[in-house]
C-alpha atoms as a PDB file:
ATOM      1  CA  UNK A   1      14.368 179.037 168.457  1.00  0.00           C
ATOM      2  CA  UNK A   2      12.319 176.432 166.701  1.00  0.00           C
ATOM      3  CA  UNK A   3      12.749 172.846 166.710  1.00  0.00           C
ATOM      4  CA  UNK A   4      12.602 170.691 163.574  1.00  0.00           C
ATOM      5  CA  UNK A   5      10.276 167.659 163.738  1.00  0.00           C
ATOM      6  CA  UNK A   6      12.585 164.657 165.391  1.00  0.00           C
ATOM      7  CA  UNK A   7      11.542 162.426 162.115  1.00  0.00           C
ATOM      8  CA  UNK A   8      10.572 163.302 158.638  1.00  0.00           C
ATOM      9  CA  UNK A   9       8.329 160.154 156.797  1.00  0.00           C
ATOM     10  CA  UNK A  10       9.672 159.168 153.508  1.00  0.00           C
ATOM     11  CA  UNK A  11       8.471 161.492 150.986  1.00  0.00           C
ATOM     12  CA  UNK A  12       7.762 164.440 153.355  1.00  0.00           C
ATOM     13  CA  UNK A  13       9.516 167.618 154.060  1.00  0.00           C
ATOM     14  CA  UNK A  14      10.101 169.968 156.967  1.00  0.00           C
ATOM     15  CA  UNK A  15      11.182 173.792 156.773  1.00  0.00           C
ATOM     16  CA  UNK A  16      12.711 176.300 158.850  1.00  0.00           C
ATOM     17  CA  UNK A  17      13.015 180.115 158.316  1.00  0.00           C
ATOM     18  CA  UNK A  18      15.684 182.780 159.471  1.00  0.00           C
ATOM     19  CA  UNK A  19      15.190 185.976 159.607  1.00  0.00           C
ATOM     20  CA  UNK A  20      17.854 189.136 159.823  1.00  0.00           C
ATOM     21  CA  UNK A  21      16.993 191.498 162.358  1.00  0.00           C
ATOM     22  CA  UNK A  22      20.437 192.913 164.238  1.00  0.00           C
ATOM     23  CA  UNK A  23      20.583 195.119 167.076  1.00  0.00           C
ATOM     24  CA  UNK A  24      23.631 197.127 165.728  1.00  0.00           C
ATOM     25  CA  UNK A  25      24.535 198.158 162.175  1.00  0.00           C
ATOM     26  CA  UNK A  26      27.613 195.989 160.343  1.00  0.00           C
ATOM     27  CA  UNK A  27      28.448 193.135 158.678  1.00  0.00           C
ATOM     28  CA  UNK A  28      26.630 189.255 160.652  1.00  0.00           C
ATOM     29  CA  UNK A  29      26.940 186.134 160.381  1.00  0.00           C
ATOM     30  CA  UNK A  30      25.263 182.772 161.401  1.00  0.00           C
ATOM     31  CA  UNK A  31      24.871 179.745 160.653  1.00  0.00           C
ATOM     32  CA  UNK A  32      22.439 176.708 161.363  1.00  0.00           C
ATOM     33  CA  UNK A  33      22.947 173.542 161.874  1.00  0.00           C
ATOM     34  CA  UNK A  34      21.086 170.079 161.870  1.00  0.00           C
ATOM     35  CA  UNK A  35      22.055 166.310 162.179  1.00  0.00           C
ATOM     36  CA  UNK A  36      20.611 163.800 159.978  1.00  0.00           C
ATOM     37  CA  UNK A  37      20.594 160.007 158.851  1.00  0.00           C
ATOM     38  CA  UNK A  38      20.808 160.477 155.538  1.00  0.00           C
ATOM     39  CA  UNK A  39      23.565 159.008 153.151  1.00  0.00           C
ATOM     40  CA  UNK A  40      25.567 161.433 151.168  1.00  0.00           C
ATOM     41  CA  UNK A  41      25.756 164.750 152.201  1.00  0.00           C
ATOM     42  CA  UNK A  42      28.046 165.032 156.175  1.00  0.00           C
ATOM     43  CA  UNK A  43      26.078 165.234 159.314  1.00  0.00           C
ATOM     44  CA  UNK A  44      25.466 167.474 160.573  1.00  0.00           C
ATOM     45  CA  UNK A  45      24.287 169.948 157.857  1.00  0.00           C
ATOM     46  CA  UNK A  46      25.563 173.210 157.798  1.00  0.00           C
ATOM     47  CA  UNK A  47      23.886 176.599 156.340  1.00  0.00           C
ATOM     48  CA  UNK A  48      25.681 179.612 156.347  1.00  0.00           C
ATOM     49  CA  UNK A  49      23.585 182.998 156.836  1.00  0.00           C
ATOM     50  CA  UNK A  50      25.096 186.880 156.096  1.00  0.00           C
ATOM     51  CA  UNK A  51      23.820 190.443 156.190  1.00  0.00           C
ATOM     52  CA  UNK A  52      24.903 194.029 156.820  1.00  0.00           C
ATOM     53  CA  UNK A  53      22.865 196.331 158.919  1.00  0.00           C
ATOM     54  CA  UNK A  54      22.934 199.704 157.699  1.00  0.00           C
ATOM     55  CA  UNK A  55      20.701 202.423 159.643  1.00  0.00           C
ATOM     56  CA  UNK A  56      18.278 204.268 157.443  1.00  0.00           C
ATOM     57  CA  UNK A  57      19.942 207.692 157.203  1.00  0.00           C
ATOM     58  CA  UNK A  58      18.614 210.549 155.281  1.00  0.00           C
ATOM     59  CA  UNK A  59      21.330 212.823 152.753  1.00  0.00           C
ATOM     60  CA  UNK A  60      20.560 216.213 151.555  1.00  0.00           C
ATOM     61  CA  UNK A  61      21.375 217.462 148.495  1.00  0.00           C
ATOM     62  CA  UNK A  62      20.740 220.867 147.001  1.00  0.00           C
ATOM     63  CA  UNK A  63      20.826 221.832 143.768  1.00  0.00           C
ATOM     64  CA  UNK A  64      19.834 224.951 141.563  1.00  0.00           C
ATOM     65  CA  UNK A  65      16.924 224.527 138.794  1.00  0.00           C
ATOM     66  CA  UNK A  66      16.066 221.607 138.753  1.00  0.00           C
ATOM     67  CA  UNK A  67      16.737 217.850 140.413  1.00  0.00           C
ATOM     68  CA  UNK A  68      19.723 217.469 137.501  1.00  0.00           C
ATOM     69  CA  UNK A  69      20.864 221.080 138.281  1.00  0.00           C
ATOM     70  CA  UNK A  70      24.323 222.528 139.439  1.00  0.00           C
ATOM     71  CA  UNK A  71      25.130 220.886 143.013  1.00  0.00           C
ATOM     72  CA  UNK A  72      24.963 223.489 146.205  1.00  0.00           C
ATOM     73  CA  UNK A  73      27.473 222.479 148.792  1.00  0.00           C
ATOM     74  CA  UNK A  74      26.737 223.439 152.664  1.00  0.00           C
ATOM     75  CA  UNK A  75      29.034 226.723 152.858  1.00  0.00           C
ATOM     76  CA  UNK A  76      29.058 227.701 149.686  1.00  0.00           C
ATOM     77  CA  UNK A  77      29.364 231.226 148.423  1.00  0.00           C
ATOM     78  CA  UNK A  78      26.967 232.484 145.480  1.00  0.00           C
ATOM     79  CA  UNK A  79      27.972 231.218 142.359  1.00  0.00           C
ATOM     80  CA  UNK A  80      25.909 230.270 139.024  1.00  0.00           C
ATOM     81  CA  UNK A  81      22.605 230.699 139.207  1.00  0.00           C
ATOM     82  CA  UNK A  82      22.905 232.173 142.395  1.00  0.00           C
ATOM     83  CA  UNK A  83      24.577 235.032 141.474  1.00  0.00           C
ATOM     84  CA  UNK A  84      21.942 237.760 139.984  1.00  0.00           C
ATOM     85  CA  UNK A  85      24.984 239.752 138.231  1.00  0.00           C
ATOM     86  CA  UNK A  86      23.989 243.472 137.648  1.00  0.00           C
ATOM     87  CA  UNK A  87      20.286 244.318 136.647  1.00  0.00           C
ATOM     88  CA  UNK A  88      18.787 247.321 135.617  1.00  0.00           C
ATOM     89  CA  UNK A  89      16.921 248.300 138.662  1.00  0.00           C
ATOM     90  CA  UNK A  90      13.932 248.764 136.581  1.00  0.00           C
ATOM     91  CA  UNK A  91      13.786 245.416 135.241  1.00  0.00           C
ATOM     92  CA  UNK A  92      13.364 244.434 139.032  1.00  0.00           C
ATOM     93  CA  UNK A  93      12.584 241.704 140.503  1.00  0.00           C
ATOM     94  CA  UNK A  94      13.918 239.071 138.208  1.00  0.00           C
ATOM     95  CA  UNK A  95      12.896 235.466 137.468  1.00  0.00           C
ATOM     96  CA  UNK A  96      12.825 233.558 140.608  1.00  0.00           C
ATOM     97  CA  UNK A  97      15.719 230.996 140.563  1.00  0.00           C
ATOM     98  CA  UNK A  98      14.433 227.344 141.997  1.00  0.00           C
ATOM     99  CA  UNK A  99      16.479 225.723 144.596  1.00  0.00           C
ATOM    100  CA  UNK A 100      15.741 221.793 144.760  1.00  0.00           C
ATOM    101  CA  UNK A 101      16.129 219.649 148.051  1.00  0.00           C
ATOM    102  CA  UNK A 102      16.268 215.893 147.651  1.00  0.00           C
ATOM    103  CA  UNK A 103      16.915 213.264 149.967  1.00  0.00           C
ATOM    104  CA  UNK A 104      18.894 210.833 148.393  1.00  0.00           C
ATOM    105  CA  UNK A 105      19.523 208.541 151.920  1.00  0.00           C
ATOM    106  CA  UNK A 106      17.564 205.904 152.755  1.00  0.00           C
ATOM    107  CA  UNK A 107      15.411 207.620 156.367  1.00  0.00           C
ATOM    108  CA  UNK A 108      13.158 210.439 155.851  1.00  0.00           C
ATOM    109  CA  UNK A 109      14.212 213.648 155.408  1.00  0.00           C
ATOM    110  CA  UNK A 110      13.349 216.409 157.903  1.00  0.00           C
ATOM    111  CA  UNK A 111      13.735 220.130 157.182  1.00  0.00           C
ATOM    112  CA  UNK A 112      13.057 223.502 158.341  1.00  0.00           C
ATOM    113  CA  UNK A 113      11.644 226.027 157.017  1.00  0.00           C
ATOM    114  CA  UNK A 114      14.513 228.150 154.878  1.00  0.00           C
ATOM    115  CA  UNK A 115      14.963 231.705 156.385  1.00  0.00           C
ATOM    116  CA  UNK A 116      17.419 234.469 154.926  1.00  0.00           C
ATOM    117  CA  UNK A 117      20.475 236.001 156.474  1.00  0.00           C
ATOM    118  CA  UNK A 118      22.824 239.188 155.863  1.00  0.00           C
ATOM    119  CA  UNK A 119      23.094 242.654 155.346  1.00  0.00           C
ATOM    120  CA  UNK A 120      20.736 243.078 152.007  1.00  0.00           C
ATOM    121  CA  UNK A 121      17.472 240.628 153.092  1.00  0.00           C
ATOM    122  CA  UNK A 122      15.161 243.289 152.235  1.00  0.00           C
ATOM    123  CA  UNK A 123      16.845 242.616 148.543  1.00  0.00           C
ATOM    124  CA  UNK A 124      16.026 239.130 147.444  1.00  0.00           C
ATOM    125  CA  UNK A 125      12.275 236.972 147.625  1.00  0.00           C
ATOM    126  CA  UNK A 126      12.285 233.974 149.166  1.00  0.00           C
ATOM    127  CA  UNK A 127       9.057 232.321 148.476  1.00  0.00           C
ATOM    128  CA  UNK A 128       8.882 228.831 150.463  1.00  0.00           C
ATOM    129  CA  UNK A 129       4.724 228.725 149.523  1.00  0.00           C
ATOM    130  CA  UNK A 130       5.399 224.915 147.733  1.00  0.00           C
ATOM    131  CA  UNK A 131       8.094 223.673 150.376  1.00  0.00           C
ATOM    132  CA  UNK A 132       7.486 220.731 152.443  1.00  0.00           C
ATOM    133  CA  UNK A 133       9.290 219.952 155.772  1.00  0.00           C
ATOM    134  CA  UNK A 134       8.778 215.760 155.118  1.00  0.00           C
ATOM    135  CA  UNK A 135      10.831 214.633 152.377  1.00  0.00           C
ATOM    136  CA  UNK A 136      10.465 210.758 151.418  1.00  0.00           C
ATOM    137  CA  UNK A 137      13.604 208.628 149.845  1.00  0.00           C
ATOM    138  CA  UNK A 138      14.189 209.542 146.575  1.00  0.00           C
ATOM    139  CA  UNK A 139      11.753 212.553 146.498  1.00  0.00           C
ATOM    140  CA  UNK A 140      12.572 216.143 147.082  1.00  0.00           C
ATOM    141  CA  UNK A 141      11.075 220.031 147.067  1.00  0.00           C
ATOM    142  CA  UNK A 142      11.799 223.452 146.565  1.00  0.00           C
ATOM    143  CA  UNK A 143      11.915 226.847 147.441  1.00  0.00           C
ATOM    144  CA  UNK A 144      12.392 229.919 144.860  1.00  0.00           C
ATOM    145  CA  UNK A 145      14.822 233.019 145.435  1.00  0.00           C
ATOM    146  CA  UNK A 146      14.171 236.059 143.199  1.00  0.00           C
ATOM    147  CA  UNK A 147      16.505 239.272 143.422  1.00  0.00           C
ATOM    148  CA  UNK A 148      14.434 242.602 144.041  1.00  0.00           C
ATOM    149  CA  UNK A 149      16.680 245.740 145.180  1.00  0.00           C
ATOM    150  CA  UNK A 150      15.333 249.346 145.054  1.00  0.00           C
ATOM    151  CA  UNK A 151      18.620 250.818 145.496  1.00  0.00           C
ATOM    152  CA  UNK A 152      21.967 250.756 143.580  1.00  0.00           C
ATOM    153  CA  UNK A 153      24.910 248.324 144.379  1.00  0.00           C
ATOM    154  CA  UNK A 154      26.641 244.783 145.325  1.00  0.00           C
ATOM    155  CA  UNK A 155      23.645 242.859 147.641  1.00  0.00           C
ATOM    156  CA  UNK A 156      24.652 239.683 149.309  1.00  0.00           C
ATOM    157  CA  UNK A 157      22.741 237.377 151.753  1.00  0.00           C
ATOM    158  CA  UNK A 158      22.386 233.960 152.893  1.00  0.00           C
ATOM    159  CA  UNK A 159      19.884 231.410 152.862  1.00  0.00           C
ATOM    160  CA  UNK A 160      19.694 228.399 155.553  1.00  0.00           C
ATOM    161  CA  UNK A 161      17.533 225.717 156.724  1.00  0.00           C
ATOM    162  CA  UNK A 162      18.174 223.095 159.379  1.00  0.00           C
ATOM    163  CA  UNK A 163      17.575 219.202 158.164  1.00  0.00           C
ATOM    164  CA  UNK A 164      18.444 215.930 159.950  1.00  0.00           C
ATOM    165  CA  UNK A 165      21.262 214.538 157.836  1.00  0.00           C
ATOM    166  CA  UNK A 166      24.095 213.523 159.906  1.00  0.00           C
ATOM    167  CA  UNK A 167      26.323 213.115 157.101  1.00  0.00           C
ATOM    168  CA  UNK A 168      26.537 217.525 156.659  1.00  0.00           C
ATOM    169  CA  UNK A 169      26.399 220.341 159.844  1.00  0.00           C
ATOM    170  CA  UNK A 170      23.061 222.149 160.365  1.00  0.00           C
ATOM    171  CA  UNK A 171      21.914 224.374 159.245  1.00  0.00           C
ATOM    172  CA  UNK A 172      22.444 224.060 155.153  1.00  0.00           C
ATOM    173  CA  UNK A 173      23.627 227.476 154.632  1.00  0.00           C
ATOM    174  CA  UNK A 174      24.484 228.846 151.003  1.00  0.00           C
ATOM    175  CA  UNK A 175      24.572 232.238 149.905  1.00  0.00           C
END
């Protein structure tokens, strides 16, 4: 703690600062307080001080196509975009869908590198060639999933990656 000057001369000043820097997150409080001889305002002099500690946290979000695309919740089944329908097996592969990861917290965003799961792997393309595992605030990446069988039927498989958002379980795991 600093102590103001004892006396101030007519026509000077003095100054103080405060800065907020809590040990735990939440809502503080303070306040500082200083005698004085002046007329007018009560002695002592009060000033009030608030914050709220958050911790920097980072949040996944996944989304198909693009960073305004439909929303991919951890768990979820293939749906949209995700869902190749049927296709003419000689029209193979097909246009690789994009899957976007943002981090939309405030901490960086840490992610692994996406793998595939299931019975029909040997079906789909994952291509991770532009993903990056160290996503800023506010910024995001992708990976691209194309659908390539060489035999007839239903294919199904998952795709996960593990990420340090404590707000969802790892791994993110959609299919």
């Amino acid at each position: 703690m600093r102590r103001l000057l004892t006396g101030v001369a007519p026509g000077n000043a003095t100054s103080f600062s405060v800065a907020f820097d809590p040990a735990t997150v939440g809502a503080k409080a303070c306040t500082v307080s200083f005698t004085h001889n002046v007329s007018g305002p009560a002695s002592p002099f009060v000033v009030n001080f608030a914050g709220n500690a958050v911790q920097n946290v980072a949040v996944v979000e996944v989304r198909e196509t693009s960073v305004s695309g439909p929303v991919i919740a951890n768990g979820a089944a293939a749906a949209g975009g995700r869902n190749f329908g049927n296709v003419d097996l000689a029209a193979m592969p097909t246009a690789a869908l994009v899957i976007v990861v943002r981090n939309t917290g405030t901490g960086a965003l840490t992610l692994g590198t996406p793998v595939m799961a299931g019975p029909d792997v040997a079906s789909f393309v994952l291509d991770v060639s532009g993903m990056t595992a160290n996503v800023a605030p506010g910024n995001g990446t992708s990976f691209s999933i194309a659908f390539n069988s060489s035999t007839l039927g239903s294919k199904n498989a998952t795709v996960s990656f593990t990420h340090n958002d404590a707000t969802t379980s790892t791994p993110f795991v959609f299919g």
